[in-house]
Every structure is written in C-alpha cells, then in structure tokens.
N, C-alpha and C. Protein backbone atom coordinates (compact mmCIF):
# COMPACT_ATOMS: atom_id res chain seq x y z
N UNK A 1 4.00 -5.92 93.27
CA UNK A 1 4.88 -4.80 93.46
C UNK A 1 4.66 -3.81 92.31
N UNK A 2 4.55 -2.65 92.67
CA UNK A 2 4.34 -1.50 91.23
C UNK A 2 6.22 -1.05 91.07
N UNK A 3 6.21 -0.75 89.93
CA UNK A 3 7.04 -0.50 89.38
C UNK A 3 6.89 0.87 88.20
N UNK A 4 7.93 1.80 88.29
CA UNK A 4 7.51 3.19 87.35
C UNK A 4 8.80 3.18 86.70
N UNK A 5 8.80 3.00 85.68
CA UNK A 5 9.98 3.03 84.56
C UNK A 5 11.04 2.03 84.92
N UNK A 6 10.14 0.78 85.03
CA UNK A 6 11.13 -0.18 85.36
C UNK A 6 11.97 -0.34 86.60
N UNK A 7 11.72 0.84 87.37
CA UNK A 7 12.29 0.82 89.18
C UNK A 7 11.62 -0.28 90.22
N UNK A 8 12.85 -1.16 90.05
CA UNK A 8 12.57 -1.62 91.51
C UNK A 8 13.17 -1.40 93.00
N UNK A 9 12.42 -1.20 93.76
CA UNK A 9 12.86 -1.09 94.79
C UNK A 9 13.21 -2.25 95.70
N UNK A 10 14.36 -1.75 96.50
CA UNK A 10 15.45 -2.39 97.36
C UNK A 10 14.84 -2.40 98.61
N UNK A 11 15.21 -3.43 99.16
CA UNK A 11 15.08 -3.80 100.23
C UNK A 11 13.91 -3.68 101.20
N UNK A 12 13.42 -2.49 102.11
CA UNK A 12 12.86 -2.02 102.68
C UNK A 12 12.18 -0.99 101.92
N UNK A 13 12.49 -0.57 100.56
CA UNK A 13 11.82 0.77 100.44
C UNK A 13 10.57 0.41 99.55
N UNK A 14 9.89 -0.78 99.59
CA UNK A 14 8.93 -0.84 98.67
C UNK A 14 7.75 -0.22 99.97
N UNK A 15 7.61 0.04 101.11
CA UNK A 15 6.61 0.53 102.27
C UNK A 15 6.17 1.47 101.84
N UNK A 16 5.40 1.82 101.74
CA UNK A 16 3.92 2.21 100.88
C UNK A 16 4.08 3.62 102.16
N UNK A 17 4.65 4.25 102.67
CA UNK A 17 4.41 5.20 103.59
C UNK A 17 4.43 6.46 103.41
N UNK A 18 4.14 6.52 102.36
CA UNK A 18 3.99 8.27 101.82
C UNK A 18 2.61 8.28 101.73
N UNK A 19 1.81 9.31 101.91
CA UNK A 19 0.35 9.87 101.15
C UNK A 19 0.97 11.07 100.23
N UNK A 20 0.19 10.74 98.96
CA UNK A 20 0.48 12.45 97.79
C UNK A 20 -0.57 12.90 97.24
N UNK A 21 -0.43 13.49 96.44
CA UNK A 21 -1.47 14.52 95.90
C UNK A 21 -0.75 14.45 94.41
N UNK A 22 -1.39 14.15 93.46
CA UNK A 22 -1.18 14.29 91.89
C UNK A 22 -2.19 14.43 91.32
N UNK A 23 -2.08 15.48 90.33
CA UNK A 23 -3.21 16.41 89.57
C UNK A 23 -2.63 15.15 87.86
N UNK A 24 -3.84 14.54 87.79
CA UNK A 24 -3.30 13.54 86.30
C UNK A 24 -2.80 14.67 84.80
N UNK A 25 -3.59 16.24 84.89
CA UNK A 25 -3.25 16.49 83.51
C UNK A 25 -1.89 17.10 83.85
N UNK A 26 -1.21 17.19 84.92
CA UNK A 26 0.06 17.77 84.89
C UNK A 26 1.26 16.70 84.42
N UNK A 27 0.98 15.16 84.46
CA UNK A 27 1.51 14.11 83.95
C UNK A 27 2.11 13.98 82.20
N UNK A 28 3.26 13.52 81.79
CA UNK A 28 3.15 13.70 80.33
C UNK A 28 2.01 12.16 80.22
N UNK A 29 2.02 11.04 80.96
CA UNK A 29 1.35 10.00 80.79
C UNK A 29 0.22 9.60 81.84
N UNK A 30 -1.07 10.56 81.92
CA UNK A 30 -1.94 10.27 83.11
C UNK A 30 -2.24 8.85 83.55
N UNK A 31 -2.13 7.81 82.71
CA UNK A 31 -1.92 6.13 82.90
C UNK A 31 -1.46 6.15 84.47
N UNK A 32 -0.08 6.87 84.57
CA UNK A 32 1.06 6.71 85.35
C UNK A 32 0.51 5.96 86.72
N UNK A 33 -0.80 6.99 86.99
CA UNK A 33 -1.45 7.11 88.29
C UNK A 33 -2.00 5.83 88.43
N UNK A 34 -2.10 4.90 87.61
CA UNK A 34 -2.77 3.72 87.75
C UNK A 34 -1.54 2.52 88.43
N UNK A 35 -0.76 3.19 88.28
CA UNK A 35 0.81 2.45 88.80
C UNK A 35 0.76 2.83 90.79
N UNK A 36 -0.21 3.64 91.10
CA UNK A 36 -0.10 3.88 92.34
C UNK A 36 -1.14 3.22 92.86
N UNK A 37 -1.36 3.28 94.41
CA UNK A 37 -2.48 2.81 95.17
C UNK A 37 -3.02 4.14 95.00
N UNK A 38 -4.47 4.16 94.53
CA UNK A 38 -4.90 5.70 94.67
C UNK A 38 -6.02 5.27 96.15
N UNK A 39 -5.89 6.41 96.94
CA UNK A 39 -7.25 6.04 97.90
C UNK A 39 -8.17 6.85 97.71
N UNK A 40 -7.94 8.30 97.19
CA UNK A 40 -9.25 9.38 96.69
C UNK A 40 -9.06 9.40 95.59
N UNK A 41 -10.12 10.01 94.76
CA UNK A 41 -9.91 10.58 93.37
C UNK A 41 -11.08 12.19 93.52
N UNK A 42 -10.53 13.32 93.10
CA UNK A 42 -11.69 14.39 93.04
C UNK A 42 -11.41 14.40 91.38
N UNK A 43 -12.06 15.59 90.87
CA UNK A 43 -12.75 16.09 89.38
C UNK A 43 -13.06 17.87 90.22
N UNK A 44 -12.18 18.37 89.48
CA UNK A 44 -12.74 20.29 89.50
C UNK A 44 -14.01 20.25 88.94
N UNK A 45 -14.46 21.21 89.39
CA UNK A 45 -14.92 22.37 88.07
C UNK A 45 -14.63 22.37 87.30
N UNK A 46 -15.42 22.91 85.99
CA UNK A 46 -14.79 23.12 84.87
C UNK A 46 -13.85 24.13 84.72
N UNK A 47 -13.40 24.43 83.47
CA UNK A 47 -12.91 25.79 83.25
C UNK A 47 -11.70 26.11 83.54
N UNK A 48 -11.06 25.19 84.04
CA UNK A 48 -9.41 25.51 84.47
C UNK A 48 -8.70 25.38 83.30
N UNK A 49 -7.18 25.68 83.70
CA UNK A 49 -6.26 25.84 82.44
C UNK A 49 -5.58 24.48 82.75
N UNK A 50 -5.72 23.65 80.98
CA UNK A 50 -4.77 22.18 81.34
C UNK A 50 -3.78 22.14 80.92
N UNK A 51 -3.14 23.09 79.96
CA UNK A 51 -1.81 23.09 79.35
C UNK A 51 -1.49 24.78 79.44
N UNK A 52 -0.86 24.55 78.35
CA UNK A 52 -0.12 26.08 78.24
C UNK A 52 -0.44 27.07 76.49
N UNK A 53 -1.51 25.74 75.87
CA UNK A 53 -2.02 26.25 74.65
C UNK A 53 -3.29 26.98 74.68
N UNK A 54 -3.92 26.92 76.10
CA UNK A 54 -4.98 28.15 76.11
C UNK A 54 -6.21 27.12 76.93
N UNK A 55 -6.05 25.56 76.53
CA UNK A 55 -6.83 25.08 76.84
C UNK A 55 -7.79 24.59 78.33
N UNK A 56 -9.04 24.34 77.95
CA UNK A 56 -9.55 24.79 79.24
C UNK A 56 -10.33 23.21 79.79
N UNK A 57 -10.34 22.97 80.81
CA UNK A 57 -11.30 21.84 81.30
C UNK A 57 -11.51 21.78 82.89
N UNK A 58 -11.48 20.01 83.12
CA UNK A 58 -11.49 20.06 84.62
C UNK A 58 -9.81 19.12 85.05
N UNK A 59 -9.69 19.41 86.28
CA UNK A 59 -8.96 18.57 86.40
C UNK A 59 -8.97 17.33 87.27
N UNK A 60 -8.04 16.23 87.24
CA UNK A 60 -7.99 14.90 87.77
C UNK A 60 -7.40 15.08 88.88
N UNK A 61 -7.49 14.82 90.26
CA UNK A 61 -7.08 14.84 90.92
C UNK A 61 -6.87 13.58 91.98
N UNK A 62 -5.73 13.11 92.47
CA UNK A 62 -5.47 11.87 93.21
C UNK A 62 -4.76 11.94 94.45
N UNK A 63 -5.57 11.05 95.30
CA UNK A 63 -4.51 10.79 96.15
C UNK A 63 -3.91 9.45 96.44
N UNK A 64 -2.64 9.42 96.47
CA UNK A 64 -2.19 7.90 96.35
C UNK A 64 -1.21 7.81 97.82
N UNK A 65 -1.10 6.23 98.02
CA UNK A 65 -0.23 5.99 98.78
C UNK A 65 1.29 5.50 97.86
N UNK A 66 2.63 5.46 98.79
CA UNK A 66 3.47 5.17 97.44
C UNK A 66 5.00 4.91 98.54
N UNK A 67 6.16 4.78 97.78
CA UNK A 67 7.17 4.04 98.88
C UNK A 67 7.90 5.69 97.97
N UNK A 68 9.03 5.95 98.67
CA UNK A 68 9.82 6.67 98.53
C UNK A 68 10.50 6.74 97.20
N UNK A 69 10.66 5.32 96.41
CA UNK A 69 11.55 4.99 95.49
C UNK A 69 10.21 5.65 94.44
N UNK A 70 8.80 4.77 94.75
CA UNK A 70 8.08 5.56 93.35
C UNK A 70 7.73 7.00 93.40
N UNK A 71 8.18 7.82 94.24
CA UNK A 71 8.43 9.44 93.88
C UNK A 71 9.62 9.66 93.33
N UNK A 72 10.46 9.01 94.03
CA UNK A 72 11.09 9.39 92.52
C UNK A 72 11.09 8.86 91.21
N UNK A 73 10.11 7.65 91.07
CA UNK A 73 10.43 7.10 89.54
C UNK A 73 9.16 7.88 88.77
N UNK A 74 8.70 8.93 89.46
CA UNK A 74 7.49 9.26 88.85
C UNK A 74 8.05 11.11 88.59
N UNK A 75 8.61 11.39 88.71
CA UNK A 75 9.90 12.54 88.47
C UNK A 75 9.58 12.54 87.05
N UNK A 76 10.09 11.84 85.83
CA UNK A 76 10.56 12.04 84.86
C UNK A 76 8.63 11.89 84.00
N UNK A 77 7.80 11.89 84.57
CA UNK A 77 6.46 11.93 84.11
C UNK A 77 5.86 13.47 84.38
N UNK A 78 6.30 14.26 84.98
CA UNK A 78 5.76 15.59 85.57
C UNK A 78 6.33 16.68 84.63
N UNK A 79 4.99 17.32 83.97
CA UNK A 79 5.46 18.41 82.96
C UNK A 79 5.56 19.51 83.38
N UNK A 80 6.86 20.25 82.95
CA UNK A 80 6.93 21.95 83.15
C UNK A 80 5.49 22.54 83.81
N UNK A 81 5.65 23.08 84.62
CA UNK A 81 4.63 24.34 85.10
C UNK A 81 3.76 23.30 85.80
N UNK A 82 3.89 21.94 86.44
CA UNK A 82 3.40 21.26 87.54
C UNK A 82 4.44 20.91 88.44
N UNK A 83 3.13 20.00 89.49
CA UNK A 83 4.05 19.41 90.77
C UNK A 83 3.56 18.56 91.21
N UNK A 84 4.18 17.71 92.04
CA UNK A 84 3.60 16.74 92.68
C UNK A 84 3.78 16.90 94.07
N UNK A 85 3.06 16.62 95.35
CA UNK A 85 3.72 16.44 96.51
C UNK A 85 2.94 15.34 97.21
N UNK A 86 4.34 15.06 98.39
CA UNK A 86 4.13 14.14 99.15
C UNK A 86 4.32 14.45 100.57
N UNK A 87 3.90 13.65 101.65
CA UNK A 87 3.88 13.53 102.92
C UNK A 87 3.87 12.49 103.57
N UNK A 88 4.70 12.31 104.87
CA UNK A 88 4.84 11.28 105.71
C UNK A 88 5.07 12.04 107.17
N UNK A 89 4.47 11.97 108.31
CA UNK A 89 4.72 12.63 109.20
C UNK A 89 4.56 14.27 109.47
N UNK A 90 6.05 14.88 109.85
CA UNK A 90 6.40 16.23 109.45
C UNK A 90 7.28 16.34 107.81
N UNK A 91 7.16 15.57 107.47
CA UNK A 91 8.10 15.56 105.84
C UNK A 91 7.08 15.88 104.94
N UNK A 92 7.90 17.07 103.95
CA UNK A 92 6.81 17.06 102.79
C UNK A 92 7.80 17.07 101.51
N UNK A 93 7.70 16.42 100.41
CA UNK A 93 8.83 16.13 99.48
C UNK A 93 7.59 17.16 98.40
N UNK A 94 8.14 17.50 97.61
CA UNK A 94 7.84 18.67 96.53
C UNK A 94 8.29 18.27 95.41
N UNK A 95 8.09 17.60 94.26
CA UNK A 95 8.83 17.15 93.32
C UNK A 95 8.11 17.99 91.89
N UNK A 96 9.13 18.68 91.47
CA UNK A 96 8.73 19.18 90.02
C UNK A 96 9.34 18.22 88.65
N UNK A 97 9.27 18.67 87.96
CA UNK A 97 9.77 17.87 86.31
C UNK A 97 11.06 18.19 86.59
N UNK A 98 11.85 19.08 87.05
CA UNK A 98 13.35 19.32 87.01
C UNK A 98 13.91 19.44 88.64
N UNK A 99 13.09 19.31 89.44
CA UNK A 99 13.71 19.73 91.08
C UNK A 99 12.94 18.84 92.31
N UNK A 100 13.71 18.43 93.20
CA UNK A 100 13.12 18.11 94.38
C UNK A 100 13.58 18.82 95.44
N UNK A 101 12.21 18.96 96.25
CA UNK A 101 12.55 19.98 97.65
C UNK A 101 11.52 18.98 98.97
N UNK A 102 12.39 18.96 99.81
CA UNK A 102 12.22 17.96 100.96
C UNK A 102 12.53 19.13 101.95
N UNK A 103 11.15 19.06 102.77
CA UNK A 103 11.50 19.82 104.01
C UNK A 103 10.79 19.45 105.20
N UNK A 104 10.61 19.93 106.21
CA UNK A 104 9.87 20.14 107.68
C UNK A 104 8.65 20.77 107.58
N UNK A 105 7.92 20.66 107.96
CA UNK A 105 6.36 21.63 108.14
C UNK A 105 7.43 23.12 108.51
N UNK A 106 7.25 22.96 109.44
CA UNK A 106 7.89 24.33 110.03
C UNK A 106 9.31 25.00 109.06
N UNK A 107 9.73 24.42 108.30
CA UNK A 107 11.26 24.65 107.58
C UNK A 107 10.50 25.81 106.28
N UNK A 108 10.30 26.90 106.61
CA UNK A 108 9.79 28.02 105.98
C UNK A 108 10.72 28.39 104.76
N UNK A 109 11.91 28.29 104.93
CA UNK A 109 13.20 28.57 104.23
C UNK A 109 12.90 27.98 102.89
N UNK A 110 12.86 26.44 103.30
CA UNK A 110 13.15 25.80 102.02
C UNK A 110 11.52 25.25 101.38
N UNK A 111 10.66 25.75 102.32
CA UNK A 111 9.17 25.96 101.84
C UNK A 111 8.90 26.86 100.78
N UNK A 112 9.48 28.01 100.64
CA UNK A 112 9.33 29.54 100.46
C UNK A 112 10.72 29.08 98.98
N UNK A 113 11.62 27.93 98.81
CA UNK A 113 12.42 27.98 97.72
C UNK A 113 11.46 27.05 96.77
N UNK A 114 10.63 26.01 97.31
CA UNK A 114 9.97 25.58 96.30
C UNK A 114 8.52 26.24 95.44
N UNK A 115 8.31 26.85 96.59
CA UNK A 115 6.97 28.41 95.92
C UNK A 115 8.09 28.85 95.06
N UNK A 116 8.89 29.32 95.17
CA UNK A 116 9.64 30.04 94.11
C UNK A 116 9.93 29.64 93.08
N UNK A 117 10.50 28.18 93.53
CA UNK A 117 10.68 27.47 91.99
C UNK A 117 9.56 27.22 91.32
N UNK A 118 8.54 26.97 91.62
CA UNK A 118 6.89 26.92 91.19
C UNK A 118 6.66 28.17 90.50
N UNK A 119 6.72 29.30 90.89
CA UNK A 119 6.51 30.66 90.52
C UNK A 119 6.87 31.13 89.49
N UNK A 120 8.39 30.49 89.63
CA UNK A 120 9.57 30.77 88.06
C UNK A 120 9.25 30.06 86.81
N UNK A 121 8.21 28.92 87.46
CA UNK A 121 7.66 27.60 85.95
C UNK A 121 5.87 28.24 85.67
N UNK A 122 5.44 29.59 86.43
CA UNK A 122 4.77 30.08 85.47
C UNK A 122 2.98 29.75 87.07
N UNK A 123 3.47 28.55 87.64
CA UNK A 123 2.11 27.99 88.72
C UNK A 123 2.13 29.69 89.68
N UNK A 124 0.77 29.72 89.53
CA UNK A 124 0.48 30.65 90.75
C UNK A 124 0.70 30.51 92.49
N UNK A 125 1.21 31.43 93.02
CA UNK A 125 1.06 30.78 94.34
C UNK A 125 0.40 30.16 95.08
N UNK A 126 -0.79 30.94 94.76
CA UNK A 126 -2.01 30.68 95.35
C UNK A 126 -2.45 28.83 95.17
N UNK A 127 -1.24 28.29 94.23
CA UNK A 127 -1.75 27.03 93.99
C UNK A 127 -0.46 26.12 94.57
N UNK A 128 0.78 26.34 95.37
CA UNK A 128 1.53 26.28 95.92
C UNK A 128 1.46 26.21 97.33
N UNK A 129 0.10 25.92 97.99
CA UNK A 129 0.20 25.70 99.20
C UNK A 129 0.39 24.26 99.51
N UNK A 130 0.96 22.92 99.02
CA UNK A 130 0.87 22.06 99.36
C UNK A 130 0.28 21.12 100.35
N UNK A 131 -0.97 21.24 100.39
CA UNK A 131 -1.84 20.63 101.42
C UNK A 131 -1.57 19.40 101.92
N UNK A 132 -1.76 19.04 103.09
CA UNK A 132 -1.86 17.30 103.44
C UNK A 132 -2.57 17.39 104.59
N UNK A 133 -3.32 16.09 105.00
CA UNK A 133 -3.85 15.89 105.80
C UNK A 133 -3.69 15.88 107.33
C-alpha cells in the first residue's frame, strides 16, 4: 500500500482509479513521485523555467495511477506557481499548493476558475490546458 505523509486510506479508497499528470520540479520533494505507480515518464527540452529564481532546465514529467486519498495527501508537496491534475472518466480534479477544483469536462465555469487561479500564481495559460487521455 503507498502511503503520502503517513495517509492511510479507508476502506475502498485505496483503488488506484485516477490517471495524473505531475511535472517532478513543481514538487517541494520530487522523491514524492516514487510513492506513486508511475506508468509514463517524459523529459522536455531544455531551457524551461524551474523555479522562480531565473533558473533554467528540463522538466520531469509523470504519469501515475493513484486512489483519491493520495491526491490529496500529495496537496501539501506542490509549490506556489504549479499544479497537479487528475482524471477518472468525465472528472478532472486540479489540485494546486493552496486549492482544489473538481469538475466535468464540459463544466466550463469551474474550468475557467481554476485557469484563473493558475493565472493569479504567475502559470501561463497556455500551460493550463489540463490534458488527459
């Protein structure tokens, strides 16, 4: 059973039925990701921005499977001006360092509040499309 800051999960919710997307340098502890089932891993290009001190590289990129309980125990690992997201079905959960936004594919409303909250922590839109398969 994985466990993220000591969370265990109850009953039924250890089911592995989410797919996500986590970028490792947006993590305060990139380890974290080793706490998940990863099934992809990519690597950018170089040259991207990894913090907020100017610095430049590539980034880590994952995709993991995960139960409901470890999105949220993985909340308190996600630094200012990132995100994480997830998917199951039509559900897409949006989790920043300070906010979660759970919506519908089609639920534009509350699609269009987490671009915003993204926007206000500095992420470009253009990097706010939350993709899934």
């Amino acid at each position: 059973m994985h466990q993220l800051g000591g969370l265990t999960p109850l009953g039924g919710g250890n089911m592995k039925d989410w797919k996500g997307g986590i970028i490792a340098e947006g993590l305060s502890d990139p380890t974290t990701i080793n706490k998940f089932d990863v099934y992809e891993a990519t690597i950018s290009e170089a040259n991207l921005p990894i913090d907020y001190e100017g610095n430049i590289g590539r980034w880590h990129g994952y995709g993991i499977r995960c139960s409901r309980e470890e999105i949220d125990a993985l909340q308190p690992y996600i630094l200012p001006g990132w995100y994480a997201h997830f998917w199951r079905g039509e559900t897409i959960i949006v989790v920043y360092h300070d906010k979660q936004f759970e919506f519908l594919r089609g639920d534009a409303g509350t699609k269009r509040e987490a671009i915003e909250h993204g926007k206000r922590q500095g992420i470009p839109e253009e990097e706010l499309d939350f993709p899934t398969d």
